[in-house]
C-alpha atoms as a PDB file:
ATOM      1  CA  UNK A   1     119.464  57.406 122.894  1.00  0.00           C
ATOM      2  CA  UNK A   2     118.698  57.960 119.254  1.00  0.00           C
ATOM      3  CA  UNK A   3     115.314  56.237 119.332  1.00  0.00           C
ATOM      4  CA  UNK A   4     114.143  58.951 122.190  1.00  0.00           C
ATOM      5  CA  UNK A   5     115.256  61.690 120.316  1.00  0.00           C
ATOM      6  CA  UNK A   6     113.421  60.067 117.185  1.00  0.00           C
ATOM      7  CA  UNK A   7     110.559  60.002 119.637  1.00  0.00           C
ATOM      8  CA  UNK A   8     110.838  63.207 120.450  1.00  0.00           C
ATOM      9  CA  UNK A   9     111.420  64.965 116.705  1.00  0.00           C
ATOM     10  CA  UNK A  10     108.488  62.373 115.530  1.00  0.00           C
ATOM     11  CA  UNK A  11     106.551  63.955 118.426  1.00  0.00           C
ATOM     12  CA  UNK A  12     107.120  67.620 117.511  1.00  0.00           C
ATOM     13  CA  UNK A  13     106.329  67.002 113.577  1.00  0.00           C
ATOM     14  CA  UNK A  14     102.874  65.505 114.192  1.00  0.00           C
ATOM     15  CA  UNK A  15     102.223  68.339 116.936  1.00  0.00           C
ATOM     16  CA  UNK A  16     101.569  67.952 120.739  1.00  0.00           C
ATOM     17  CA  UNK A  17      97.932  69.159 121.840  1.00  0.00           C
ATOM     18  CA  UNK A  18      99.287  71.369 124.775  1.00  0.00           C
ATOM     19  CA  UNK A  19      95.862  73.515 125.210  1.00  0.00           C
ATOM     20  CA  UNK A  20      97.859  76.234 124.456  1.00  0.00           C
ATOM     21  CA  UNK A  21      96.365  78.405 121.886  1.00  0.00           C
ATOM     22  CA  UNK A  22      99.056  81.063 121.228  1.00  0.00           C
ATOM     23  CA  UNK A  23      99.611  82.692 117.659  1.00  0.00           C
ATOM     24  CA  UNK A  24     103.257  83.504 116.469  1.00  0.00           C
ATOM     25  CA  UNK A  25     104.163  86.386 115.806  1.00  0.00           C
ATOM     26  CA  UNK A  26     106.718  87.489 113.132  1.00  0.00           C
ATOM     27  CA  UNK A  27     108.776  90.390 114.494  1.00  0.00           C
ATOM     28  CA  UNK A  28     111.919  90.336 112.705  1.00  0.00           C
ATOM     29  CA  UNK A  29     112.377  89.670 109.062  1.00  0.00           C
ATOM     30  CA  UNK A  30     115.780  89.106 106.998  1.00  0.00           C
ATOM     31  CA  UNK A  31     117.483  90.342 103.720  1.00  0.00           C
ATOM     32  CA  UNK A  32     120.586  89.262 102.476  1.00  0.00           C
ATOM     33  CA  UNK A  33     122.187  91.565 100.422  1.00  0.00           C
ATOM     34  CA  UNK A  34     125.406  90.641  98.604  1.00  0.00           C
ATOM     35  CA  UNK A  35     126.170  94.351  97.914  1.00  0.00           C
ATOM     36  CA  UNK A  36     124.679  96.646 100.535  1.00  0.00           C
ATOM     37  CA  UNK A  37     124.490 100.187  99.472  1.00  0.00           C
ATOM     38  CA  UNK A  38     123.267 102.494 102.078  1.00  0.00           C
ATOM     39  CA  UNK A  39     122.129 105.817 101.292  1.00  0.00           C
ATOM     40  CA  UNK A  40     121.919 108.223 103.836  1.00  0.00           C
ATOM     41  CA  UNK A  41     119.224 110.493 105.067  1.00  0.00           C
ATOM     42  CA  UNK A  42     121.109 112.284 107.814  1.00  0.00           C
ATOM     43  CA  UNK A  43     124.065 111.272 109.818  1.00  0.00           C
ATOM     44  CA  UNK A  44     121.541 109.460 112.358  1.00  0.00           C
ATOM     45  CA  UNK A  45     119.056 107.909 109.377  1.00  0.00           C
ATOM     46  CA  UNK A  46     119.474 105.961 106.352  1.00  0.00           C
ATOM     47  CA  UNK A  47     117.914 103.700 103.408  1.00  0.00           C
ATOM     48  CA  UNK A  48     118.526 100.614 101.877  1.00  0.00           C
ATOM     49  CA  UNK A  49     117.045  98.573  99.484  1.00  0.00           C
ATOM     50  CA  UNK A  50     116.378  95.151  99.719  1.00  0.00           C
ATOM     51  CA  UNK A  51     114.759  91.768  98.543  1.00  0.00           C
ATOM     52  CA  UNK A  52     113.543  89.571 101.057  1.00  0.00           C
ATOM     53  CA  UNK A  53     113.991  86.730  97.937  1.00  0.00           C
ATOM     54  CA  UNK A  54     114.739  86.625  94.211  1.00  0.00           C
ATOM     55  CA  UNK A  55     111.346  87.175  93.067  1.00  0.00           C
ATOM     56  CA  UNK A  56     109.643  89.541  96.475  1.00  0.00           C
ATOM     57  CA  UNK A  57     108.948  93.512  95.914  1.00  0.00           C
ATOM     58  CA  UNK A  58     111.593  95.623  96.599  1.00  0.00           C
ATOM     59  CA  UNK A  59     111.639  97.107 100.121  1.00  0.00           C
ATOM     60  CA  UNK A  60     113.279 100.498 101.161  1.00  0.00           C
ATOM     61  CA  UNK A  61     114.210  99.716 104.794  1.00  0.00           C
ATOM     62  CA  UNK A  62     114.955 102.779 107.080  1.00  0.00           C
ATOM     63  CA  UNK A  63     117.702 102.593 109.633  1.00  0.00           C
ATOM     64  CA  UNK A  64     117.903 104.946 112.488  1.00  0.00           C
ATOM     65  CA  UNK A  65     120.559 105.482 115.289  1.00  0.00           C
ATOM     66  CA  UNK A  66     119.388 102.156 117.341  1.00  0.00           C
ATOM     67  CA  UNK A  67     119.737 100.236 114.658  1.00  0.00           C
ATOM     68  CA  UNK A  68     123.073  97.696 115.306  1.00  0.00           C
ATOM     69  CA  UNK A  69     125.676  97.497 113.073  1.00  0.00           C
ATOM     70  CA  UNK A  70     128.355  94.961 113.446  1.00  0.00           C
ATOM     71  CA  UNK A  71     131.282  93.907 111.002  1.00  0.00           C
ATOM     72  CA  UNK A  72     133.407  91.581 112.462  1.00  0.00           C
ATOM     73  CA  UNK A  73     133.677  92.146 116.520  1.00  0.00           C
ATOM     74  CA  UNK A  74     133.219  95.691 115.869  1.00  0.00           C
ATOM     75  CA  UNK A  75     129.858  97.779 116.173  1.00  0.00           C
ATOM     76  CA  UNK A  76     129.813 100.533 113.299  1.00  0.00           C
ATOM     77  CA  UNK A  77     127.825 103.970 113.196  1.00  0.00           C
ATOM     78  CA  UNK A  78     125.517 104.683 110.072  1.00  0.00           C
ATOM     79  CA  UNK A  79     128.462 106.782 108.546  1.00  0.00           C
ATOM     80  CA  UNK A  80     130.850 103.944 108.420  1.00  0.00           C
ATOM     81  CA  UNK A  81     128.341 101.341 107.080  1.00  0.00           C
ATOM     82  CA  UNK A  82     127.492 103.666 104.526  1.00  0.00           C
ATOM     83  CA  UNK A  83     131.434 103.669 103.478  1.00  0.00           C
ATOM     84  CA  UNK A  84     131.609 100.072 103.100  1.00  0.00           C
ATOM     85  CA  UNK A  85     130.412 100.055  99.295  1.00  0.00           C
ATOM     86  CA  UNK A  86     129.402  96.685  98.162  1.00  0.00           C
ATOM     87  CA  UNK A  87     129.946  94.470 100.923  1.00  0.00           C
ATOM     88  CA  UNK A  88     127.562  91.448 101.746  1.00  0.00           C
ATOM     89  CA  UNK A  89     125.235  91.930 104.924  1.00  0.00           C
ATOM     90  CA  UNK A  90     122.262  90.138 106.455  1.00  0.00           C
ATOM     91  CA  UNK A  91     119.666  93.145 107.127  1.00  0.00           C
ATOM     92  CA  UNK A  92     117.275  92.494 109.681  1.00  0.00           C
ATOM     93  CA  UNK A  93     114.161  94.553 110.424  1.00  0.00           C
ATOM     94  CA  UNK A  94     110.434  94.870 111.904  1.00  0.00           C
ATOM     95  CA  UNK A  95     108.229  94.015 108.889  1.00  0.00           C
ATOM     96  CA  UNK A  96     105.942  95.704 110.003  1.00  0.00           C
ATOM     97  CA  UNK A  97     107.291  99.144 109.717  1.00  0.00           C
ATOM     98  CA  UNK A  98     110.210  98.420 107.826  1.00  0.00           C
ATOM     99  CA  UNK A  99     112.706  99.992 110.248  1.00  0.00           C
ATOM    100  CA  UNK A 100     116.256  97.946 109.868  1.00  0.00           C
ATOM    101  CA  UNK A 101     116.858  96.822 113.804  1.00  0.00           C
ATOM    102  CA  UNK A 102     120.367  95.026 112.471  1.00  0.00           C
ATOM    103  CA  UNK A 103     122.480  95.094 110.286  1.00  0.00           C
ATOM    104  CA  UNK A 104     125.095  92.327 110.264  1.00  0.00           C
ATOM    105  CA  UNK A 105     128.160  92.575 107.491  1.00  0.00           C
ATOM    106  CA  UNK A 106     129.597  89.063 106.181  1.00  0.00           C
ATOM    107  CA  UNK A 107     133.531  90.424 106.137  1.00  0.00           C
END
């Protein structure tokens, strides 16, 4: 069993030529912030700034009223994130326009 899954993985690294000529597409990028501070706009939009990594530009990400929220099992509106000052979060978003689609809270 392990030498068909070594196969398989040994397969996948050196690339299978499928005929298949599709381009990936990046449509969701991640921040990890270990103090998210979110500054709101209105009660339906918001800001945050972000790093993608230590040494990346910083980003102001905008969050709207589909973006998802979730702390725990609950689902939050942009008002309560916004009260939970300094708490670590995983932001992800479209990078190419920035807008936050989730935003996931560590505790």
């Amino acid at each position: 069993m392990s030498r068909i899954v070594a196969s398989l993985v040994a397969m996948l690294a050196i690339g299978i030529n499928t005929g298949v000529t599709e381009t990936l597409i990046n449509i969701e990028e991640a921040a990890e912030v270990s103090a998210l501070v979110m500054h709101l706009d209105s009660p339906a939009a918001g800001r945050i700034f972000a790093r993608v990594c230590d040494d990346c530009e910083l980003l102001t990400l905008r969050a709207n009223s589909k973006t998802r929220i979730k702390r725990g099992q609950k689902f939050l509106s942009l008002d309560q994130a916004a009260a939970l000052k300094a708490k670590g979060a995983t932001v992800l978003f479209n990078p190419s326009t920035l807008r936050i689609t989730r935003i996931i809270f560590w505790n």
